[in-house]
PDB file of N, CA and C in Angstrom:
ATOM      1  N   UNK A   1      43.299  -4.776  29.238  1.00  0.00           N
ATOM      2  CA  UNK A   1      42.369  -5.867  29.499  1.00  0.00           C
ATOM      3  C   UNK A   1      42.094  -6.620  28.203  1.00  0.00           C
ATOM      4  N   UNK A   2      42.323  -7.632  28.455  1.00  0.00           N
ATOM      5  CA  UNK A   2      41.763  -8.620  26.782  1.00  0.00           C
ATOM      6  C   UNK A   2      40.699  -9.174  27.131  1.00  0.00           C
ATOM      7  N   UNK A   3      39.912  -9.535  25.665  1.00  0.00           N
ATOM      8  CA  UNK A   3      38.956  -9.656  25.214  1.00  0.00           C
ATOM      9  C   UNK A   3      38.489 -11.412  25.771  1.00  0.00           C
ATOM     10  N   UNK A   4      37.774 -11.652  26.485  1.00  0.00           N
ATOM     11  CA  UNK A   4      37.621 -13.212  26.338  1.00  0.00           C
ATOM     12  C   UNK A   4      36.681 -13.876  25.361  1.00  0.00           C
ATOM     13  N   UNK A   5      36.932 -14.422  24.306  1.00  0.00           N
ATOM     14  CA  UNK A   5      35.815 -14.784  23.607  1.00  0.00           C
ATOM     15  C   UNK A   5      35.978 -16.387  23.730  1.00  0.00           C
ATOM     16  N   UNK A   6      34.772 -16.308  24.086  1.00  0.00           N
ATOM     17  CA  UNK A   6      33.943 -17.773  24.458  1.00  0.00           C
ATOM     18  C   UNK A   6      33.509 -18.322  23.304  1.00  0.00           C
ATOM     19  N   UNK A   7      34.055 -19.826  22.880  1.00  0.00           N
ATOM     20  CA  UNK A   7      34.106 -21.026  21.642  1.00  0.00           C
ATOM     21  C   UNK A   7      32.547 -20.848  21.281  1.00  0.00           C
ATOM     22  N   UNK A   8      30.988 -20.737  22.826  1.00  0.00           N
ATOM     23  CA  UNK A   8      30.017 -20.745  22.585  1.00  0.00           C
ATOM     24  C   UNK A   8      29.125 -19.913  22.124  1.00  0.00           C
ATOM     25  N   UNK A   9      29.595 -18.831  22.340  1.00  0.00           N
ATOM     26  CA  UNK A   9      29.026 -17.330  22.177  1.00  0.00           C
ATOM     27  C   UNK A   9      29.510 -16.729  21.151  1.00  0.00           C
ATOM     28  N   UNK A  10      28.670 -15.349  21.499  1.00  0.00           N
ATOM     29  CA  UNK A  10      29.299 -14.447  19.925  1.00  0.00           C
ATOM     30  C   UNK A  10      30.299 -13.649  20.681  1.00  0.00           C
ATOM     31  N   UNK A  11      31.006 -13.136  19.733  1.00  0.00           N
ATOM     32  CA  UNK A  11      32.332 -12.382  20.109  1.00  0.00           C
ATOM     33  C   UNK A  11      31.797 -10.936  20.651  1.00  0.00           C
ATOM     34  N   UNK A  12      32.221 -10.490  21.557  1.00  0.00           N
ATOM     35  CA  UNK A  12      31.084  -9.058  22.543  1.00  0.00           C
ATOM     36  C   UNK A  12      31.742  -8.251  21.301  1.00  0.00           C
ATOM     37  N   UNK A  13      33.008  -8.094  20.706  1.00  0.00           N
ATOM     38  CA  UNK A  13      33.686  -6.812  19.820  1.00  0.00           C
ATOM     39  C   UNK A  13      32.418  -7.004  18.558  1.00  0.00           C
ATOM     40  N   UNK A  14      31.808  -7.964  18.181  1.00  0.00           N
ATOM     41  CA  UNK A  14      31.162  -8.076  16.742  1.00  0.00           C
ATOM     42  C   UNK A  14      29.414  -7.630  17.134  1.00  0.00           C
ATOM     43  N   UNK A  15      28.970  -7.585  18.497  1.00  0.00           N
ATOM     44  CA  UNK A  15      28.095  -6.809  19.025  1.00  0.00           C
ATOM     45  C   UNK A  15      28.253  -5.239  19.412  1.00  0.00           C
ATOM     46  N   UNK A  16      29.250  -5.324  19.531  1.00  0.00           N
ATOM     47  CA  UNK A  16      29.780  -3.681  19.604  1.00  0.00           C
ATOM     48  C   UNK A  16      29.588  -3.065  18.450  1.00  0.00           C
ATOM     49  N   UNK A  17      30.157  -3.968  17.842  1.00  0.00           N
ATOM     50  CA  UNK A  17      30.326  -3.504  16.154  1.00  0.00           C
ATOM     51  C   UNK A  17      29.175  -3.317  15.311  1.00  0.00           C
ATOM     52  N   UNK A  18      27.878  -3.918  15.968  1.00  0.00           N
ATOM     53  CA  UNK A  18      26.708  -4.372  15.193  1.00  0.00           C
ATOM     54  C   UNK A  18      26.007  -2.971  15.977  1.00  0.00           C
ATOM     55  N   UNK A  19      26.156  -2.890  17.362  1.00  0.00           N
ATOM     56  CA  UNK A  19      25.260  -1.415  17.715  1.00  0.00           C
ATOM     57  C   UNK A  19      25.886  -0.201  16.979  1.00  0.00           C
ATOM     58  N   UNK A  20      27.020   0.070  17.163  1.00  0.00           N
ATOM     59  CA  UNK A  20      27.646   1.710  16.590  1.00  0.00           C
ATOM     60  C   UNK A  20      27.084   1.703  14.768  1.00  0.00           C
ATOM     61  N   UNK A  21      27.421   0.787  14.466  1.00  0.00           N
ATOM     62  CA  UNK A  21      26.424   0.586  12.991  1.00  0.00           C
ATOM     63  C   UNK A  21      25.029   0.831  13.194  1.00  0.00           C
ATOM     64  N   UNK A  22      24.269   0.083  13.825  1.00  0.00           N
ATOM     65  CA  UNK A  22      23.109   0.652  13.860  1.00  0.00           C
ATOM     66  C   UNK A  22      22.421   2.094  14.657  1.00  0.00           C
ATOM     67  N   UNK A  23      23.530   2.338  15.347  1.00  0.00           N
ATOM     68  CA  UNK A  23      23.552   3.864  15.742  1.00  0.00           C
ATOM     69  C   UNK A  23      23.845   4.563  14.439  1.00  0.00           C
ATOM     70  N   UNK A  24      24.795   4.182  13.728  1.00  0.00           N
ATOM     71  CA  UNK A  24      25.052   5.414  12.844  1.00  0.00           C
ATOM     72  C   UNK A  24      24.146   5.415  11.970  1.00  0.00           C
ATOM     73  N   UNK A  25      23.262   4.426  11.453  1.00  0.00           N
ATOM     74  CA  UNK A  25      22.447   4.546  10.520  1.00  0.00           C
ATOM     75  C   UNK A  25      21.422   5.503  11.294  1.00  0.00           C
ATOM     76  N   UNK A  26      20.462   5.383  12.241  1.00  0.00           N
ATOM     77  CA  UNK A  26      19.689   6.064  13.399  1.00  0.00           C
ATOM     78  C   UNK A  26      20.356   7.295  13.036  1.00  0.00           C
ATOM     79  N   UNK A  27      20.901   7.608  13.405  1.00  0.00           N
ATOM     80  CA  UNK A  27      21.391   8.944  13.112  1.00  0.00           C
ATOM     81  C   UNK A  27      21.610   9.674  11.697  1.00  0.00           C
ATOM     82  N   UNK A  28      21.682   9.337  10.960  1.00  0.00           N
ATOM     83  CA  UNK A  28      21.915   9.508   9.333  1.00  0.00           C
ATOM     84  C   UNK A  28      20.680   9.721   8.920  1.00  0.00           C
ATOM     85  N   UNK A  29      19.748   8.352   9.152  1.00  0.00           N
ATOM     86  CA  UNK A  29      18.010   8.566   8.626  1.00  0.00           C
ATOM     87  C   UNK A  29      17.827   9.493   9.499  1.00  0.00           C
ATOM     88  N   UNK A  30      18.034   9.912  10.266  1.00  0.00           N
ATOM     89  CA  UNK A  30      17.430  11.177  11.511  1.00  0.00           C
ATOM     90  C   UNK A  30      17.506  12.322  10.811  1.00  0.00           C
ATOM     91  N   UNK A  31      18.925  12.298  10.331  1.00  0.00           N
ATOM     92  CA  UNK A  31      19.093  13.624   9.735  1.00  0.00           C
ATOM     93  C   UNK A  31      18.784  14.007   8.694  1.00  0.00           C
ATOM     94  N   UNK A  32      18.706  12.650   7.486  1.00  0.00           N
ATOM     95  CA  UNK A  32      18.130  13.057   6.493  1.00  0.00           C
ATOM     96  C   UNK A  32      16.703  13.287   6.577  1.00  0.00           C
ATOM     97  N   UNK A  33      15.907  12.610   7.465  1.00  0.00           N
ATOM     98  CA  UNK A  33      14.469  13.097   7.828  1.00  0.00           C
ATOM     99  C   UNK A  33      14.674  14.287   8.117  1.00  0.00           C
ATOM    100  N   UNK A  34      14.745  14.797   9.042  1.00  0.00           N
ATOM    101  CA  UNK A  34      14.850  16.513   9.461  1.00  0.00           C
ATOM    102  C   UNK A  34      15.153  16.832   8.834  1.00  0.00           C
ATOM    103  N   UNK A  35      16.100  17.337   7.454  1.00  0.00           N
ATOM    104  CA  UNK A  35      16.810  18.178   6.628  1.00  0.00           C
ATOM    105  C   UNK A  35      16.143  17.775   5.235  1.00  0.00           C
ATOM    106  N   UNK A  36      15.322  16.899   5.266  1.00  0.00           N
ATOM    107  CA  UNK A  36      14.338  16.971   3.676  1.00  0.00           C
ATOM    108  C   UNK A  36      13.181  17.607   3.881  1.00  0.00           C
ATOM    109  N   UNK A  37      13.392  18.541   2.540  1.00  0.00           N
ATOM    110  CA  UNK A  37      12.205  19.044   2.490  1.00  0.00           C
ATOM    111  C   UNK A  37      11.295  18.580   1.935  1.00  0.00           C
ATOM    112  N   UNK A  38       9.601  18.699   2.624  1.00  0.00           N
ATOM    113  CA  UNK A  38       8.501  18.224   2.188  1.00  0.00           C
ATOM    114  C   UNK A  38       8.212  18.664   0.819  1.00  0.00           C
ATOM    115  N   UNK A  39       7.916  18.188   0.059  1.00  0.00           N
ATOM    116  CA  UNK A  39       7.178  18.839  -1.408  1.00  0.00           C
ATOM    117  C   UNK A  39       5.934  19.581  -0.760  1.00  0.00           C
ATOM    118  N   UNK A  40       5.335  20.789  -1.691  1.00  0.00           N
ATOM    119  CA  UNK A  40       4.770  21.786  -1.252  1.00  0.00           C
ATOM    120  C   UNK A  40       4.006  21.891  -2.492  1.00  0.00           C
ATOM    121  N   UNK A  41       2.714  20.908  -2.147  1.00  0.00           N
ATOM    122  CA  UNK A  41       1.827  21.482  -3.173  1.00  0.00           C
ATOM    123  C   UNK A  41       1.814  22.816  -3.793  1.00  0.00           C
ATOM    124  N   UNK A  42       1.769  23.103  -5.408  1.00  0.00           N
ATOM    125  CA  UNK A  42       1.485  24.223  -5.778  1.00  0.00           C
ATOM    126  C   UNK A  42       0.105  24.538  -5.622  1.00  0.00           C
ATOM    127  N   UNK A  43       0.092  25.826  -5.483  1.00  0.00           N
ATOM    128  CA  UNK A  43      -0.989  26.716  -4.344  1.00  0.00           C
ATOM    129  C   UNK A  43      -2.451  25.950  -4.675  1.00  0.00           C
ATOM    130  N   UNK A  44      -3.021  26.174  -3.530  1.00  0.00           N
ATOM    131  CA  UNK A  44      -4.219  25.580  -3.608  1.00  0.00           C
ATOM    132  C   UNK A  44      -5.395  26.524  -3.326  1.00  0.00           C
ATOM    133  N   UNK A  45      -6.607  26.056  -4.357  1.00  0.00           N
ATOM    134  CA  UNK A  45      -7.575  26.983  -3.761  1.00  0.00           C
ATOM    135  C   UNK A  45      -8.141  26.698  -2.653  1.00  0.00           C
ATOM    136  N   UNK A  46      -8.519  27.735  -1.886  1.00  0.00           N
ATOM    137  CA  UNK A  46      -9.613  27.472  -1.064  1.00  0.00           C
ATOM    138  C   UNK A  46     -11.020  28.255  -1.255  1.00  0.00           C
ATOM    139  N   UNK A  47     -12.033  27.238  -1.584  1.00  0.00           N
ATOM    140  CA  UNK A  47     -13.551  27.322  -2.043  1.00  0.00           C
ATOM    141  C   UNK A  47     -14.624  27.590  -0.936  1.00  0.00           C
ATOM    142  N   UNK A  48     -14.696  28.702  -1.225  1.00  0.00           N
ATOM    143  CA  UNK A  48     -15.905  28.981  -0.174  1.00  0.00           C
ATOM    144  C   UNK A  48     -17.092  28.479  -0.503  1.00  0.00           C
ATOM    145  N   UNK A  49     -18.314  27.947  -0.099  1.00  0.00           N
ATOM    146  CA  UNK A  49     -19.200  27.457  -1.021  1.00  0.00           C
ATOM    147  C   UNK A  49     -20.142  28.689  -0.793  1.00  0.00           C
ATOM    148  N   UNK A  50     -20.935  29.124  -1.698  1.00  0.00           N
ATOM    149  CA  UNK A  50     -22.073  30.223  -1.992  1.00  0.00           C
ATOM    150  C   UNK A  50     -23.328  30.085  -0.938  1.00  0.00           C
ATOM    151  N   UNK A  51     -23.683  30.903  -0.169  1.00  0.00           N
ATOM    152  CA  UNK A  51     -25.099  30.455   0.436  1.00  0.00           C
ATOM    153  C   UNK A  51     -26.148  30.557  -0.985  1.00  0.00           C
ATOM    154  N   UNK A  52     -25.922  31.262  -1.743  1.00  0.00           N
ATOM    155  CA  UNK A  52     -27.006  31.341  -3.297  1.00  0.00           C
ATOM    156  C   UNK A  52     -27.333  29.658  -3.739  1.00  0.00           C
ATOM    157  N   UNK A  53     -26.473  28.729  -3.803  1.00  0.00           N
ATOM    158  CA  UNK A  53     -26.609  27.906  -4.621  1.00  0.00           C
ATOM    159  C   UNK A  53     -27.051  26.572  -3.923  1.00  0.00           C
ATOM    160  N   UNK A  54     -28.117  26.082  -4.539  1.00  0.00           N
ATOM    161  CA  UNK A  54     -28.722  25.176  -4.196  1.00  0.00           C
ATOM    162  C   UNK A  54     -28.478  23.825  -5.137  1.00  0.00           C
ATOM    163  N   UNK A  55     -28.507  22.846  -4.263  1.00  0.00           N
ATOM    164  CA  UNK A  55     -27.919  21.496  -4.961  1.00  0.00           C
ATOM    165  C   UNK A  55     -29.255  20.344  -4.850  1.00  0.00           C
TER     166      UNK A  55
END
């Protein structure tokens, strides 16, 4: 089957071409999101406050 490209329109192969690109990026940032790791604050305290102390 061939392609009909119309003088007025865009060519359907250069829309094809424009989604699988933007699929593959979607997919790439996907993965690099999921597979980076968060930085991990070094340890943190946790402060109980005193019933003794008055402010």
């Amino acid at each position: 089957m061939r392609w009909k490209i119309s003088h007025g329109g865009h060519d359907p192969r250069q829309i094809d071409l424009l989604a699988v690109i933007a699929l593959l990026v979607l997919i790439v940032a996907g993965f690099v999101y999921m597979t980076h790791d968060s930085i991990v604050p070094p340890t943190t305290a946790f402060i109980v406050p005193s019933q003794s102390v008055r402010w």
